[in-house]
Protein backbone atom coordinates (compact mmCIF):
# COMPACT_ATOMS: atom_id res chain seq x y z
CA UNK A 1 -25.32 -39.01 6.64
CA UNK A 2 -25.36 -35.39 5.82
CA UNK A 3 -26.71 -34.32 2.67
CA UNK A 4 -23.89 -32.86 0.37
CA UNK A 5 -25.17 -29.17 -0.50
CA UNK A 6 -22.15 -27.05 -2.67
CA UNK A 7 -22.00 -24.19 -4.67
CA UNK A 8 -21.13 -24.40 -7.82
CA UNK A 9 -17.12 -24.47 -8.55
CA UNK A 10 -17.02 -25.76 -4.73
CA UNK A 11 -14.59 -28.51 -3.91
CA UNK A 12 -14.92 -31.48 -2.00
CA UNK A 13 -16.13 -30.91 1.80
CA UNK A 14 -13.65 -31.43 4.73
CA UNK A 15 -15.66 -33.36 7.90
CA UNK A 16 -15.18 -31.48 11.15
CA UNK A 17 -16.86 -32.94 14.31
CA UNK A 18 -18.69 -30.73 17.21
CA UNK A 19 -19.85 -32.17 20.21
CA UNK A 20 -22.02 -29.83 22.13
CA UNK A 21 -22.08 -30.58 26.17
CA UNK A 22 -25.54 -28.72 26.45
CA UNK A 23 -25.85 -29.82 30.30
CA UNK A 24 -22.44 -27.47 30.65
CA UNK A 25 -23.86 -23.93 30.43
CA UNK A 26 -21.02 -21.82 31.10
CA UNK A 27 -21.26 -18.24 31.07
CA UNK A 28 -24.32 -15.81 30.11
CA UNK A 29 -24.06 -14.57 26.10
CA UNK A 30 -24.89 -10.67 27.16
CA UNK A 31 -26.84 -9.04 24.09
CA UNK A 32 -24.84 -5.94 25.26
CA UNK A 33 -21.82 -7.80 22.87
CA UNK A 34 -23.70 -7.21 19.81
CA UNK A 35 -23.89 -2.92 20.15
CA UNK A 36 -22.99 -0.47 18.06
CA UNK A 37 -20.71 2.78 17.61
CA UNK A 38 -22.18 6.14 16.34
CA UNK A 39 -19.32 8.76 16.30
CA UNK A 40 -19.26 12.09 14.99
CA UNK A 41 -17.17 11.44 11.78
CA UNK A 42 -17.95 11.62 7.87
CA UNK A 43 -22.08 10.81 7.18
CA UNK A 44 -22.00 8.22 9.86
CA UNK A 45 -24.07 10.74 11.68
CA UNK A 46 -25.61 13.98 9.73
CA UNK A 47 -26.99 11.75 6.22
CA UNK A 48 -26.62 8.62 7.53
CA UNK A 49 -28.70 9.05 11.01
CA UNK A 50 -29.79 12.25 11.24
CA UNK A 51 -31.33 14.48 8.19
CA UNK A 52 -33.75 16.84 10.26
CA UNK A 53 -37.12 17.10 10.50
CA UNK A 54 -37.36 19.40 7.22
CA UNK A 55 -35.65 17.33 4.74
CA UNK A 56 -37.30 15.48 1.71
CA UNK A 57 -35.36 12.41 2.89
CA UNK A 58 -38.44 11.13 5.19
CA UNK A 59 -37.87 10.70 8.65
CA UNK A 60 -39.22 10.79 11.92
CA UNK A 61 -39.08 13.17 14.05
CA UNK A 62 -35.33 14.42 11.88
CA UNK A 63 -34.13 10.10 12.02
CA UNK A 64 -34.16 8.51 8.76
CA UNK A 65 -36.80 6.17 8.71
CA UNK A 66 -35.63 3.53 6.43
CA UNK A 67 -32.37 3.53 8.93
CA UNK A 68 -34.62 3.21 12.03
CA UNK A 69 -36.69 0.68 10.39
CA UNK A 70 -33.69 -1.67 9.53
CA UNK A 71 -31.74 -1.04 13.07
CA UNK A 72 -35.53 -2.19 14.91
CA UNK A 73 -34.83 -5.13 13.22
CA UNK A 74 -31.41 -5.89 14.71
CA UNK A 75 -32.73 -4.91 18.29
CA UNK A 76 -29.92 -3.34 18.76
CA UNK A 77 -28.72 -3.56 22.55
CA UNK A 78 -26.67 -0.51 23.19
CA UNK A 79 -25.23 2.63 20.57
CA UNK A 80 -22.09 4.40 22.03
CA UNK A 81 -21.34 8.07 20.96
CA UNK A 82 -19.91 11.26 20.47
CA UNK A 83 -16.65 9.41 20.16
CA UNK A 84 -14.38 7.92 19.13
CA UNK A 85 -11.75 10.73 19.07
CA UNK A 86 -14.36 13.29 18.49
CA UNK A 87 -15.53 12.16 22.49
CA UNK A 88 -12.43 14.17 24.07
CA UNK A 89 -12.88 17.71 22.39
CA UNK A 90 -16.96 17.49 22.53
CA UNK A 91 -18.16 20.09 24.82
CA UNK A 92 -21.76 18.83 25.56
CA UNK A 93 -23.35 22.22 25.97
CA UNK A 94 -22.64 23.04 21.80
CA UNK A 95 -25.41 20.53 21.23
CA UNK A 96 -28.28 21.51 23.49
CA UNK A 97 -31.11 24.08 23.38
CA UNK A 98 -32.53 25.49 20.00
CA UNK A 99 -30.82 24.06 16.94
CA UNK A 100 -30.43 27.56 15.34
CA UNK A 101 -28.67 29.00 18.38
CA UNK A 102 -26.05 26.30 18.38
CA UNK A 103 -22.44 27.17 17.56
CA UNK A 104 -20.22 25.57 14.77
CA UNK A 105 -17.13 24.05 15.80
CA UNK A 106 -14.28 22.54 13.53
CA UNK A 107 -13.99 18.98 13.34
CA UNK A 108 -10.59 18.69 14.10
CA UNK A 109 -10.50 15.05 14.19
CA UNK A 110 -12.05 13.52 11.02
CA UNK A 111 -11.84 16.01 7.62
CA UNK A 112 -11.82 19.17 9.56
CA UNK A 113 -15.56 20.12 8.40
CA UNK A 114 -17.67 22.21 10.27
CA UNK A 115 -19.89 20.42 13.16
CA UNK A 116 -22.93 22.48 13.38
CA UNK A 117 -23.89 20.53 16.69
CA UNK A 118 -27.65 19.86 15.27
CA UNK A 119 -27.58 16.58 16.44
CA UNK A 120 -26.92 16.80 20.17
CA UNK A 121 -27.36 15.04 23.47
CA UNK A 122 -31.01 14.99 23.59
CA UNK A 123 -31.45 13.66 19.82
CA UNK A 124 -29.04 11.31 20.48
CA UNK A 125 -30.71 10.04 23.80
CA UNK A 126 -33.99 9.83 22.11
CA UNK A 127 -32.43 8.04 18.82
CA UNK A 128 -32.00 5.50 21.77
CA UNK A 129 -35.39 5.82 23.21
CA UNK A 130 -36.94 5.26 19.86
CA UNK A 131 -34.36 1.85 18.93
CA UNK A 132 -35.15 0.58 22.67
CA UNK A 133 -31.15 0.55 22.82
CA UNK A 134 -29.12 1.85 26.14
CA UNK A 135 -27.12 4.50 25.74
CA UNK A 136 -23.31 4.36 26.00
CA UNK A 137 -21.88 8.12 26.53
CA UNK A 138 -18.37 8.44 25.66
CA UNK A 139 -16.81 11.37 28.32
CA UNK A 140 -14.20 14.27 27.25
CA UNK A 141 -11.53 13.71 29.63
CA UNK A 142 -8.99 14.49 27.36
CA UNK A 143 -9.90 18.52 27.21
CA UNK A 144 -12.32 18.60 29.14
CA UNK A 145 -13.25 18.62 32.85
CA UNK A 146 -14.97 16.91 36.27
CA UNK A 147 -17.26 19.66 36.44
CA UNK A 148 -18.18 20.07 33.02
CA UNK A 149 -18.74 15.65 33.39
CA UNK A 150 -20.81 15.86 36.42
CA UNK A 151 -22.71 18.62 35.05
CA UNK A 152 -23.67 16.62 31.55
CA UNK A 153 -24.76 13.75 33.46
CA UNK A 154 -27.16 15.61 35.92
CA UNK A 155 -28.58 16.99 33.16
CA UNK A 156 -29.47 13.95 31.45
CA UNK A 157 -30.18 11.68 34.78
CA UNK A 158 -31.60 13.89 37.79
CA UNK A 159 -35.21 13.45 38.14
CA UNK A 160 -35.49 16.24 41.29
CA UNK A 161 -35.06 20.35 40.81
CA UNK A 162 -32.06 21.92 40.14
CA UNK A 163 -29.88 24.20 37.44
CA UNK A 164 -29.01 21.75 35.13
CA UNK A 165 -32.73 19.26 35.45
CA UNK A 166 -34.82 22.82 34.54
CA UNK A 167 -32.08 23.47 31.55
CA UNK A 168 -33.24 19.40 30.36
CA UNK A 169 -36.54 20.58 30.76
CA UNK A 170 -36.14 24.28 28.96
CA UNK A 171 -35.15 21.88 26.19
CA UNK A 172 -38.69 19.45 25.77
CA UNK A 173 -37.83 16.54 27.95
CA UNK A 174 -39.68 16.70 31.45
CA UNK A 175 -38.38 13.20 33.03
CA UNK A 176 -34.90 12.24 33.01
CA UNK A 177 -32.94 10.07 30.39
CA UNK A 178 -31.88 7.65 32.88
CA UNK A 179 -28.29 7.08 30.93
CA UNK A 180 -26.52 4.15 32.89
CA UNK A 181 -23.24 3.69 30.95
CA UNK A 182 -20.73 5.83 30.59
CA UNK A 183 -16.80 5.95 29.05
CA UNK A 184 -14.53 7.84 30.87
CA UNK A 185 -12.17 8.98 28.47
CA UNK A 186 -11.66 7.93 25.17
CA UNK A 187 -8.16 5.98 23.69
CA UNK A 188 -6.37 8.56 26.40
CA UNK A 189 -3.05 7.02 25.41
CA UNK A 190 -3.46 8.41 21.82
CA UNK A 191 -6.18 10.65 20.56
CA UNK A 192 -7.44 11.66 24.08
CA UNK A 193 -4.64 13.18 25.69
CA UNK A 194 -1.44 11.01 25.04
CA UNK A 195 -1.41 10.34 28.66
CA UNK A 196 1.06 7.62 30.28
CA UNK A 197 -1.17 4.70 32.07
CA UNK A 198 0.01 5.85 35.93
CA UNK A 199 -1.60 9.13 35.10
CA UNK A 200 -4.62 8.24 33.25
CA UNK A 201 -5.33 6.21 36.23
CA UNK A 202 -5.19 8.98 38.60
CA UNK A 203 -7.36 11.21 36.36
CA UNK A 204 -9.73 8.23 35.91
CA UNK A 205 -10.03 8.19 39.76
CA UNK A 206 -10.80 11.92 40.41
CA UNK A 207 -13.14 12.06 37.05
CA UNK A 208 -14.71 8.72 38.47
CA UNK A 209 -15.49 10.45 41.64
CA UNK A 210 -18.14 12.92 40.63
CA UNK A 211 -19.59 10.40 38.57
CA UNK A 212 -23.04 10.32 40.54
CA UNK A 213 -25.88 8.19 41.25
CA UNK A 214 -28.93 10.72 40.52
CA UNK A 215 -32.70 9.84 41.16
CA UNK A 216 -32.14 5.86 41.55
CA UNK A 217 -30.38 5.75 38.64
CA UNK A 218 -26.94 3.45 39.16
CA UNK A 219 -24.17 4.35 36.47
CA UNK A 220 -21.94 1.74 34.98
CA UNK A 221 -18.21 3.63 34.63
CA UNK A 222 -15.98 2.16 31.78
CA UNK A 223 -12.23 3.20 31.81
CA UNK A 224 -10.49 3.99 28.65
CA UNK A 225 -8.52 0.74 27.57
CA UNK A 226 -5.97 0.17 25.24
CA UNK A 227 -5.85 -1.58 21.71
CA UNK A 228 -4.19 -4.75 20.74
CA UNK A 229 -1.32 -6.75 23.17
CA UNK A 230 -0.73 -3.30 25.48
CA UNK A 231 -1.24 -5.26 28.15
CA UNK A 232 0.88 -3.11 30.40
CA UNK A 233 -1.96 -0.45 30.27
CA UNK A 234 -4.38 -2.50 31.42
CA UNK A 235 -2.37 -3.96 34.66
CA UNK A 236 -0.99 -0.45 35.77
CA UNK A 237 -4.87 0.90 35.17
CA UNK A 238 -6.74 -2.33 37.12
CA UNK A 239 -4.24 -1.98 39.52
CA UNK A 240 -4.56 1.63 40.05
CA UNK A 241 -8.38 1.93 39.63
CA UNK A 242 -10.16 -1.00 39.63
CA UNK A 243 -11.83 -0.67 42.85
CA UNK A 244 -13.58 2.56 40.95
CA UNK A 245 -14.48 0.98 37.47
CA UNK A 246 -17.12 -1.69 36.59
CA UNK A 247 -15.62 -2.05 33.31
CA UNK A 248 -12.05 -1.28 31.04
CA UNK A 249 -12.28 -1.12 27.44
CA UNK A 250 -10.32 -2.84 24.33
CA UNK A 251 -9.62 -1.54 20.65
CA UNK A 252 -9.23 -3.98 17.82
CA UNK A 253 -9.24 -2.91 14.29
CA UNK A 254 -8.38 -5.83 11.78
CA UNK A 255 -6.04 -4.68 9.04
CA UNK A 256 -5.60 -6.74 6.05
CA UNK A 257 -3.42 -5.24 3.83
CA UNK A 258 0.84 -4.65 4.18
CA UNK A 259 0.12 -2.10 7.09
CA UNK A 260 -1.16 0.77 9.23
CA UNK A 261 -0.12 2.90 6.26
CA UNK A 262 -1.84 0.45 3.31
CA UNK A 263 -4.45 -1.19 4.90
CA UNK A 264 -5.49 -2.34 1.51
CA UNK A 265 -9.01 -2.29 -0.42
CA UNK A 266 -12.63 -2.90 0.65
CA UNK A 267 -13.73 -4.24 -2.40
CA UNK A 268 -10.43 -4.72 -5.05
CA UNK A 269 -8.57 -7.71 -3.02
CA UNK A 270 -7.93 -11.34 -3.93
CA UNK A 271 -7.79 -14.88 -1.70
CA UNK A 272 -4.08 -13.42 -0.28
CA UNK A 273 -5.66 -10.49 1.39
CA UNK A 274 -9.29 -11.76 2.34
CA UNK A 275 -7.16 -14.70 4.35
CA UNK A 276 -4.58 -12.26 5.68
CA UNK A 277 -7.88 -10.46 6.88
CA UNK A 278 -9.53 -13.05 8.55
CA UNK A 279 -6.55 -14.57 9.74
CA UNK A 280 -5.74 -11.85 11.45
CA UNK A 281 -9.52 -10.57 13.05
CA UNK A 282 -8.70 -13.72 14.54
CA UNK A 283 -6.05 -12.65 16.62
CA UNK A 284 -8.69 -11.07 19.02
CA UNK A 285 -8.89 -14.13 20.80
CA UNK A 286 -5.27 -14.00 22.13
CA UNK A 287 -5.74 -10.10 22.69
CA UNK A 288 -8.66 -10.93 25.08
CA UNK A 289 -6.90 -13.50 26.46
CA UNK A 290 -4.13 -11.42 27.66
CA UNK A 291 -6.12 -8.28 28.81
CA UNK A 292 -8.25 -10.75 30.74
CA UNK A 293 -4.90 -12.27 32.33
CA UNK A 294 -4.12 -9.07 33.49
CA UNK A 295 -7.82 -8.18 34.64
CA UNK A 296 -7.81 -10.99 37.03
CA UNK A 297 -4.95 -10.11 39.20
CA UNK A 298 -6.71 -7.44 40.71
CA UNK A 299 -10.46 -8.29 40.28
CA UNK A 300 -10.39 -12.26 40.02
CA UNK A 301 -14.26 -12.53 41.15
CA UNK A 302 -14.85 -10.80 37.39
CA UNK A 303 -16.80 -7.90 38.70
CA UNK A 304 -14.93 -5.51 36.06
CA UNK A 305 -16.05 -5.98 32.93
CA UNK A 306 -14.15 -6.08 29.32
CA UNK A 307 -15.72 -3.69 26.88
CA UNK A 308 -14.52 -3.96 23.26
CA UNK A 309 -15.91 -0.80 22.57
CA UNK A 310 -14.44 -0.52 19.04
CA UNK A 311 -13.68 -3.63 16.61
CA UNK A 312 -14.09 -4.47 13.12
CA UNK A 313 -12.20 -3.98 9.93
CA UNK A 314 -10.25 -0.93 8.47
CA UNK A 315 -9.67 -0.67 4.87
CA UNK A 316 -8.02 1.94 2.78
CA UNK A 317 -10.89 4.99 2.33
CA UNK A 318 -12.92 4.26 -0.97
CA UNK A 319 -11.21 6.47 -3.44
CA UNK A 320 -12.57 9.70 -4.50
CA UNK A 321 -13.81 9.89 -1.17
CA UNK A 322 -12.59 12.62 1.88
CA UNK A 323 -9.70 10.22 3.35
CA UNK A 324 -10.86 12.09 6.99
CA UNK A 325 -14.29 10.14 6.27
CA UNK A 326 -13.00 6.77 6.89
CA UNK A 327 -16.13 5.38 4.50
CA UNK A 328 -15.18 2.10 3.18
CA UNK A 329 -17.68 -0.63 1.59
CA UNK A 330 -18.41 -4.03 2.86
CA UNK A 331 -17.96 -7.62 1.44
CA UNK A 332 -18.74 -11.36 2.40
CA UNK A 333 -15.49 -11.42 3.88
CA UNK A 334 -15.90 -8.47 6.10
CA UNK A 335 -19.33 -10.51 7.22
CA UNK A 336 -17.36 -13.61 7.89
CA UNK A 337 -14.58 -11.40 10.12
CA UNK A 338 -17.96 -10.25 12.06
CA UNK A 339 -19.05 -13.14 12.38
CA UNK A 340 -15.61 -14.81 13.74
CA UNK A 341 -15.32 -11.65 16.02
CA UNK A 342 -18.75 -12.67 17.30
CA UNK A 343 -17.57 -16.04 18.18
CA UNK A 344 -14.63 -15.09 19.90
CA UNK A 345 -16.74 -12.52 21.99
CA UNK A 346 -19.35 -15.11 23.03
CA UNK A 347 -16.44 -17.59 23.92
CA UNK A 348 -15.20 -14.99 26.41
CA UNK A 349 -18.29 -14.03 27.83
CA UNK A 350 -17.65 -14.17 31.20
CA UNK A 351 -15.45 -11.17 30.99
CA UNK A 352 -16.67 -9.89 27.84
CA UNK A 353 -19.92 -8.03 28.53
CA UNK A 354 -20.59 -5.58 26.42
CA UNK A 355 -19.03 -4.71 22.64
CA UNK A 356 -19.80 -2.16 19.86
CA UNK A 357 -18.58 -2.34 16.29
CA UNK A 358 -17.16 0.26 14.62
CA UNK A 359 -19.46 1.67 13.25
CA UNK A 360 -22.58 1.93 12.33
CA UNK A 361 -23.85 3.91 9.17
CA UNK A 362 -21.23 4.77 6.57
CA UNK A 363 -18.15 4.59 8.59
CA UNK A 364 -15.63 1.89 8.12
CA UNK A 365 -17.51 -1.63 8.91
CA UNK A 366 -20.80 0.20 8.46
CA UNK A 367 -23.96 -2.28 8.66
CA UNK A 368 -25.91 0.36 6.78
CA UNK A 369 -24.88 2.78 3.95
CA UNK A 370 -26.83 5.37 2.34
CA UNK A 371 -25.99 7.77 -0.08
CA UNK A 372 -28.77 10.78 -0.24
CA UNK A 373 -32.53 9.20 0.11
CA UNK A 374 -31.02 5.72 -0.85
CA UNK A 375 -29.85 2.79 1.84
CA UNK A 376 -28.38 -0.44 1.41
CA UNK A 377 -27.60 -3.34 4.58
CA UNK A 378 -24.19 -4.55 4.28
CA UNK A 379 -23.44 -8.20 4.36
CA UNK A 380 -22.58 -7.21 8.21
CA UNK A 381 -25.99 -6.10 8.27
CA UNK A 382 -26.89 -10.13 8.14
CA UNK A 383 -24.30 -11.21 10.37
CA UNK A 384 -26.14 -9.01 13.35
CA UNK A 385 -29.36 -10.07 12.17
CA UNK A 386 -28.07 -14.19 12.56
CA UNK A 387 -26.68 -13.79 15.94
CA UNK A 388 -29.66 -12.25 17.77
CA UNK A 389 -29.86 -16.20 18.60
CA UNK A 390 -27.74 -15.52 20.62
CA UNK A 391 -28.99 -12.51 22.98
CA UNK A 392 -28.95 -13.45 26.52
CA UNK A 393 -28.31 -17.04 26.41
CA UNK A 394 -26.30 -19.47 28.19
CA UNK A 395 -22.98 -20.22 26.19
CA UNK A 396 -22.28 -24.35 25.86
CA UNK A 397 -19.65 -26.16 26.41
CA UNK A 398 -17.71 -27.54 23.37
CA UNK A 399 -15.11 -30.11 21.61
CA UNK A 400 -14.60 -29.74 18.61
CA UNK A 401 -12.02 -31.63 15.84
CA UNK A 402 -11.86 -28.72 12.96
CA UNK A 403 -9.82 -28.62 9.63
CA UNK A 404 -7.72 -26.10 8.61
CA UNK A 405 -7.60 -23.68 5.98
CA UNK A 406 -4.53 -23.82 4.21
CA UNK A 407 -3.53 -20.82 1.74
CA UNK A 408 0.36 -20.42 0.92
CA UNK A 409 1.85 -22.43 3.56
CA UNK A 410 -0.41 -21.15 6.08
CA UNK A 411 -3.30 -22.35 7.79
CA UNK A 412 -6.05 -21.62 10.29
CA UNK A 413 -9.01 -23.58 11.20
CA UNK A 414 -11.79 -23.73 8.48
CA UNK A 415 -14.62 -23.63 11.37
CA UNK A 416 -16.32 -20.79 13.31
CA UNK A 417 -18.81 -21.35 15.89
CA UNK A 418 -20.90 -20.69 18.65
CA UNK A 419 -23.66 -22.81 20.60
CA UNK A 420 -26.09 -21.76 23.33
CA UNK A 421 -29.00 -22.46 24.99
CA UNK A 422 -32.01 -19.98 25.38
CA UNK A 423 -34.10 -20.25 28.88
CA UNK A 424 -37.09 -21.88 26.76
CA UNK A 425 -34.34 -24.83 26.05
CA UNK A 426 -33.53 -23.86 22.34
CA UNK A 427 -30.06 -24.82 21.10
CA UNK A 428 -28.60 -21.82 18.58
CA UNK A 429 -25.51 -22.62 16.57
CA UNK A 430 -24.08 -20.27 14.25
CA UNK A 431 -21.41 -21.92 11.89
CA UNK A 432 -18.64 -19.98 9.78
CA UNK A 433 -17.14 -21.28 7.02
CA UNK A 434 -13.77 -19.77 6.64
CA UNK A 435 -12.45 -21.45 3.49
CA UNK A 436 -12.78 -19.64 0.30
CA UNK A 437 -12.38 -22.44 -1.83
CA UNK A 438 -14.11 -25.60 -0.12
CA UNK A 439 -17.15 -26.64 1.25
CA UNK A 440 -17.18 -28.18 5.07
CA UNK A 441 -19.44 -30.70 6.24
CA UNK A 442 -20.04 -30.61 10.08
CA UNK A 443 -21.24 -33.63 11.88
CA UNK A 444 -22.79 -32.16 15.73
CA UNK A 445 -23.68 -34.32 18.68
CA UNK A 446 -25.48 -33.11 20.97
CA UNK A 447 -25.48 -34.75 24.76
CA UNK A 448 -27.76 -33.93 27.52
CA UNK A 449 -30.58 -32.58 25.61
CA UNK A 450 -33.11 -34.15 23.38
CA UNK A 451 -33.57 -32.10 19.95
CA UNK A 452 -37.14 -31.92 18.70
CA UNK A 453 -36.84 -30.01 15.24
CA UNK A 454 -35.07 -27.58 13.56
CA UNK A 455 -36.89 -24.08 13.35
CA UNK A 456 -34.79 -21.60 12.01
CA UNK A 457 -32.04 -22.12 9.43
CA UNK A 458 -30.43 -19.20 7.45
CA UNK A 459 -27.59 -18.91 5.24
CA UNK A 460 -25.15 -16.11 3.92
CA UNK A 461 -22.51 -16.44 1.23
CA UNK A 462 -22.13 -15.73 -1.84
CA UNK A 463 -19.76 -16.32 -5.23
CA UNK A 464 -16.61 -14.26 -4.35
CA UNK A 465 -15.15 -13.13 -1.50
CA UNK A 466 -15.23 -9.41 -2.04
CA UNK A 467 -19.00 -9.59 -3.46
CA UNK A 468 -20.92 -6.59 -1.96
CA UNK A 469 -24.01 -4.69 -1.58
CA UNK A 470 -25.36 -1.79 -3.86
CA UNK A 471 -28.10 0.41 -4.44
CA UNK A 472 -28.51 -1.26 -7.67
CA UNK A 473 -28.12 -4.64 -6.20
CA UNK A 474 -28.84 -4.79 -2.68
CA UNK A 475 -29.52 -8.35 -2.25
CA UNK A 476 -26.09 -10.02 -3.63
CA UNK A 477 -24.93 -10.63 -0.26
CA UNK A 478 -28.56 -11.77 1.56
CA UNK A 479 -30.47 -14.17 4.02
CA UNK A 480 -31.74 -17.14 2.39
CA UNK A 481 -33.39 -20.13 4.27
CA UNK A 482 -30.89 -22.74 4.62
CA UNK A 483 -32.32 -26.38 5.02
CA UNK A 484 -29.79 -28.80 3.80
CA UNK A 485 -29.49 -30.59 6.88
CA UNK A 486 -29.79 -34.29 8.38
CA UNK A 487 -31.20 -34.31 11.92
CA UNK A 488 -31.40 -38.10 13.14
CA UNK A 489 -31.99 -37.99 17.00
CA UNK A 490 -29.48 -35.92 18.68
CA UNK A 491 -26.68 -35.70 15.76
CA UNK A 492 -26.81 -32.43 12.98
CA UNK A 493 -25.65 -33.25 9.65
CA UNK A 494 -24.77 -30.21 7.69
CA UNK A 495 -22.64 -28.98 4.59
CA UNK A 496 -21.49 -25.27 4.63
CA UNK A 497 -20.69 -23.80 1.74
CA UNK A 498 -17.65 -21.81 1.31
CA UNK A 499 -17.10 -18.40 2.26
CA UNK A 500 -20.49 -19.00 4.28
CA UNK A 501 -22.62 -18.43 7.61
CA UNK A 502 -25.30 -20.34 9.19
CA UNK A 503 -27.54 -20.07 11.53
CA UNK A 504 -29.94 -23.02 12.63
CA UNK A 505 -31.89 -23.09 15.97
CA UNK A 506 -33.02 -26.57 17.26
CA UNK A 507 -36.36 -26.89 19.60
């Protein structure tokens, strides 16, 4: 029997049943699902990354180090950048040689500020180097050109002797940067070039042509996707241009609030719009679904991947704050939409290989914020930290029996979840809680695999919904070892509290 663990004010638990088939291995978790987005917009870059090598702020080598010290410990897989919007007006050759010689251009996308293009393609590249993450680099298609595209990636990728290799060099880095993935375009149906999918797919194919393989180095080529149920774009682009893609990208933004236009408030919201928010992050699933439909009429051996290269939520801008910044703060419940976003990604792994959340210092679902020489994790922050149990594991088959939330007439299933297996024969589950109000006890069977002991178990909740993070109290929303568990041969008892995420790994 599981041992009853509840927060104070928590109502009775609910029983849900999991049984995990851990002799089914299904599809391979990628760690490439848990990257991040790094776009020129707000302080999500110059402040919140980069500060320069003079500043009082310290860094290393011009990277903040308290940022670079908290991002090691996500092991983050993969950061994709300029853009974003920003992507399709960059012109790559405003942010190379000496930082004193490079021009200012007007942000025309986010706050019209000045860009003074001191962080550039080769800080960015070694901000990578640094993380151990791959680099994801977003291509200007929508003003830019081939040429100026196949010139950008010989400089950062050819290992042999020509213009653009001694111009890398001129600039301090002898060997190449060996950059693998690549976006071709950016949103092209909206902020990159309002183009119509028939001819987005013909410009994909000629900008996809002079996309080169230089010094041994094979390049991954993403197409721009579209957002939400456009599932048109996708089947006129796959059928167009598969043949010349290894992957098409999705937008999802979850919206809480009335609308586009009032997306409501990171922090001043009640039970109506944290459930309208994660009911609705939870309307990825059918978005994947249906991009994936489409997908497999013209690449059913699942060679092309799906990149949801932006997701997470989108509040109303913190007031007082430039509206063109997009900063917002981050609560429990924007953890628990991670975390549910995370789920549904893993469940769909076999097409979804590769994912960045937008983004990542400062900027809408930040997992960091800093303000000056200060920095805070978000409760994000903690979700990413949980789900490295995940990285590169085998995803398990499931059947589950879950209860549902129920708020005004409407109701969702309480229970978020993922289970997989490690190659050392670990079982990871990470459990979500999605009720607000009432604890749920879990009861897991496991078949085909004898559990030893638990070795990991971490929790994160906290007393409200909307409870954040801040510089004065930057633990609210934390880790805490979670051990109020029954394991009696292969069956998990556990309670989760409300409004909660756990992790617990089983040798």
């Amino acid at each position: 029997m599981a041992l009853i663990f509840l927060l104070p004010f928590t109502a009775i638990s609910q029983v849900n049943h999991i049984i995990i088939n851990a002799d089914q291995e299904l599809s391979t978790i990628s760690r490439h699902i848990y990257g991040h987005f790094a776009e020129h917009l707000g302080t999500g870059i110059y402040g919140g990354v980069w500060v320069g090598e003079d500043s009082e702020i310290p860094n290393t080598e011009g990277f903040r180090t308290d940022v670079l010290e908290a991002l090691k410990q996500l092991e983050v897989p993969n950061i994709r950048w300029p853009g974003g919007c920003f992507a399709d007006e960059y012109y790559w050759r405003d942010g190379i040689g000496p930082r004193e010689q490079r021009p200012a251009r007007l942000n025309t996308h986010w706050g019209m500020v000045i860009e003074d293009n001191s962080f550039g393609t080769d800080e960015f590249l070694r901000f990578t180097e640094i993380l151990g993450a791959e680099p994801v680099v977003a291509m200007n298609v929508g003003s830019g050109t081939p040429r100026e595209m196949q010139q950008w990636i010989e400089y950062m990728n050819y290992a042999g002797d020509s213009e653009m290799s001694r111009l890398r060099k001129e600039n301090g880095r002898e060997e190449p940067w060996g950059v693998k993935y690549i976006g071709i375009g950016n949103e092209s149906w909206g902020c990159g070039g309002n183009m119509r999918p028939e001819f987005y797919a013909d410009l994909y194919r000629q900008f996809a042509t002079y996309v080169r393989n230089y010094s041994g180095n094979q390049m991954f080529r993403i197409a721009s996707g579209f957002d939400t149920d456009k599932y048109w774009w996708t089947d006129t682009v796959m059928e167009r241009a598969a043949n010349m893609m290894e992957g098409i990208s999705l937008h999802y933004y979850t919206v809480a609030g009335e609308s586009w236009q009032r997306k409501g408030s990171s922090v001043d919201f009640d039970e109506e719009h944290y459930f309208s928010g994660v009911k609705r992050s939870m309307r990825l699933d059918d978005f994947i679904i249906g991009h994936v439909e489409k997908m497999d009429l013209y690449d059913p051996q699942k060679r092309v991947i799906l990149a949801v290269d932006e997701w997470g939520i989108w509040t109303d801008p913190l007031p007082g704050t430039n509206p063109g910044f997009l900063q917002q703060q981050n609560s429990l419940r924007d953890a628990l939409i991670a975390s549910i976003s995370l789920d549904i990604m893993n469940k769909h792994s076999d097409r979804v290989k590769m994912a960045n959340i937008a983004q990542m210092v400062n900027v809408l679902q930040a997992v960091i914020i800093t303000d000056g020489d200060r920095m805070v994790k978000t409760p994000t922050y903690h979700v990413f930290d949980m789900y490295r149990a995940h990285f590169d594991t085998k995803l398990l088959h499931t059947e589950a029996t879950i209860n549902n939330y129920e708020y005004n007439d409407e109701s969702i299933p309480a229970i978020s979840y993922t289970a997989s297996k490690s190659d050392n024969g670990r079982i990871n589950i990470t459990l979500t809680n999605k009720d607000a109000v009432q604890s749920q006890e879990v009861e897991i069977e496991v078949k085909g695999h004898d559990l030893g002991t638990v070795s990991t178990g971490k929790l994160l909740t906290s007393d409200k919904v909307n409870s954040i993070n801040t510089f004065e109290d930057p633990d609210r929303v934390t880790l805490v070892d979670f051990d109020q568990y029954v394991l009696n041969g292969n069956r998990l008892a556990i309670t989760l509290p409300a409004k909660s995420i756990v992790v617990i790994t089983v040798e």
